[in-house]
C-alpha atoms as a PDB file:
ATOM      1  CA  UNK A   1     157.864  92.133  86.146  1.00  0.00           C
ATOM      2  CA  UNK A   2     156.023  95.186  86.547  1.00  0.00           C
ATOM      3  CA  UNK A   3     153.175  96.221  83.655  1.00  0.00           C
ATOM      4  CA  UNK A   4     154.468  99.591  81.904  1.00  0.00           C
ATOM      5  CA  UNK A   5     151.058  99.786  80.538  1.00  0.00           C
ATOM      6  CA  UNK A   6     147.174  98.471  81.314  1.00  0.00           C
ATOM      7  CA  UNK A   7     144.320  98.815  78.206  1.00  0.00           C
ATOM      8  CA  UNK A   8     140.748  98.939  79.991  1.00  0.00           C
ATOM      9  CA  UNK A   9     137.896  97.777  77.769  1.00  0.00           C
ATOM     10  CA  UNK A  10     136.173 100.860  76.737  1.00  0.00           C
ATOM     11  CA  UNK A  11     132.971  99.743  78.281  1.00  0.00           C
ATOM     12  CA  UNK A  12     131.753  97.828  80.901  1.00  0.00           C
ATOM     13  CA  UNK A  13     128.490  95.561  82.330  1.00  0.00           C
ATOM     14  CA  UNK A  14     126.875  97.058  85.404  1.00  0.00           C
ATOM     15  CA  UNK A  15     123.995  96.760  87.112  1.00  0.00           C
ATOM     16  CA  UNK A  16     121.710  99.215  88.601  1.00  0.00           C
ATOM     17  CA  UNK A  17     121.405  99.564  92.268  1.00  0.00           C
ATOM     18  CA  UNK A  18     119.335 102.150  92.265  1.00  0.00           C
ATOM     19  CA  UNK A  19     116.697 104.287  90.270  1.00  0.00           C
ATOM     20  CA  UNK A  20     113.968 106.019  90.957  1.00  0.00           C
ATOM     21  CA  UNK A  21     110.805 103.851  88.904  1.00  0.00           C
ATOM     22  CA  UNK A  22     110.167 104.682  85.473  1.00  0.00           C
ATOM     23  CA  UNK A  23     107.345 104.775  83.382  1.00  0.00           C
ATOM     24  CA  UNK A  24     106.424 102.683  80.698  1.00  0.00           C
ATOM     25  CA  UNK A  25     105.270 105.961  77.894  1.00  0.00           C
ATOM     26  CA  UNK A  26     108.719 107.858  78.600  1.00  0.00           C
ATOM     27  CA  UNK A  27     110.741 105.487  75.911  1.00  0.00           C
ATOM     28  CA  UNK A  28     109.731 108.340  73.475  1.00  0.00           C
ATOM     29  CA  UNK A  29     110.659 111.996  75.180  1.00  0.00           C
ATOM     30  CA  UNK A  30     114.089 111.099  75.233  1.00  0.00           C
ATOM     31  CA  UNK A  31     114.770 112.305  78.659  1.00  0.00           C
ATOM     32  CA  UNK A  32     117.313 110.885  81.611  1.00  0.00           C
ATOM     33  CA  UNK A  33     117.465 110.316  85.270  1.00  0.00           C
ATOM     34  CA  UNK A  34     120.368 109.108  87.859  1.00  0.00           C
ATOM     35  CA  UNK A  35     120.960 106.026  88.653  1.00  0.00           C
ATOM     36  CA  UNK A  36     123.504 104.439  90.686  1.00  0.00           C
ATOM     37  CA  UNK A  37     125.357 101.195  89.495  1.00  0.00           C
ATOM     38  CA  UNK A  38     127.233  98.641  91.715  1.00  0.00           C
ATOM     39  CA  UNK A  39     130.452 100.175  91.631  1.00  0.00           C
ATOM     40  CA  UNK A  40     128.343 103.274  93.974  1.00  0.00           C
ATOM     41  CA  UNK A  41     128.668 105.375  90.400  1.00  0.00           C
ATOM     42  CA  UNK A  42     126.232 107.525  89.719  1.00  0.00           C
ATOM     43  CA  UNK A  43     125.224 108.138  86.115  1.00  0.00           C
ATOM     44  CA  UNK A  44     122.344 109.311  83.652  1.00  0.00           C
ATOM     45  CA  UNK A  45     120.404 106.622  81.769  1.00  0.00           C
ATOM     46  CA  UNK A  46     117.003 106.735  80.210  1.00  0.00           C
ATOM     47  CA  UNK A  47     113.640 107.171  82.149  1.00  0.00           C
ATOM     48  CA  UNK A  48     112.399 103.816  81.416  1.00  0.00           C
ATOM     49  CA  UNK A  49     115.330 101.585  83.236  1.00  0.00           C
ATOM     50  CA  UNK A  50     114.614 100.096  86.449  1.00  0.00           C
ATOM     51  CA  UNK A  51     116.151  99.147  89.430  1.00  0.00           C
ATOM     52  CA  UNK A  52     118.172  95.765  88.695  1.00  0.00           C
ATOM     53  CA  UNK A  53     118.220  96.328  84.925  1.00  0.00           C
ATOM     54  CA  UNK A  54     121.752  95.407  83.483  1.00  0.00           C
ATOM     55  CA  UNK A  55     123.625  98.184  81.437  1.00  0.00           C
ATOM     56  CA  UNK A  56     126.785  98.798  79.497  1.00  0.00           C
ATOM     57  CA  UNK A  57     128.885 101.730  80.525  1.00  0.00           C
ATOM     58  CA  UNK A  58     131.664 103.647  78.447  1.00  0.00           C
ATOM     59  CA  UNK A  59     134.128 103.606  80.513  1.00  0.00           C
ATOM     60  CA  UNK A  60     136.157 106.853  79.296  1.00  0.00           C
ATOM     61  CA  UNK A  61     133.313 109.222  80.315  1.00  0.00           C
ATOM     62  CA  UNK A  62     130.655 107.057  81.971  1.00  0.00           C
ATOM     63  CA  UNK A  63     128.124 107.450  79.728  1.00  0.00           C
ATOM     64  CA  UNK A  64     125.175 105.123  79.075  1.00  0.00           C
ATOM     65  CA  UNK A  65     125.699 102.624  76.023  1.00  0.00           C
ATOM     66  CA  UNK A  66     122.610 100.634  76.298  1.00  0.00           C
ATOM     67  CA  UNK A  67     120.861  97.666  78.194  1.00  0.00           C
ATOM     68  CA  UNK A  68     121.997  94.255  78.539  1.00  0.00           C
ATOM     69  CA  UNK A  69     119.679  91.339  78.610  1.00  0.00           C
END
């Protein structure tokens, strides 16, 4: 049988690759950088996330949904 239809969850666990190193005050001004994730994605999450740092992803636009401990 051949699936006529596949539901994705709408938001996945990744992990960060790669960021450039954040600083501790920026949790406040609200502001992003790019980061890649394991899948070689490449989105925008907040200054303060570090390399290694596990995230959940929206997986209709890619957008950052918050970290994962």
């Amino acid at each position: 049988a051949v699936p006529l239809y596949i539901e994705l969850p709408t938001s996945v666990v990744l992990e960060i690759t790669y960021t450039e190193p954040g600083l501790q005050g920026d949790r406040s001004t609200g502001g992003t950088k790019p980061a890649t994730v394991e899948t070689g994605a490449e989105i925008q999450v907040p200054l303060f996330l570090e390399t290694g740092t596990k995230i959940k992803v929206d997986t209709r636009d890619g957008c950052y949904l918050g970290r994962v401990n």
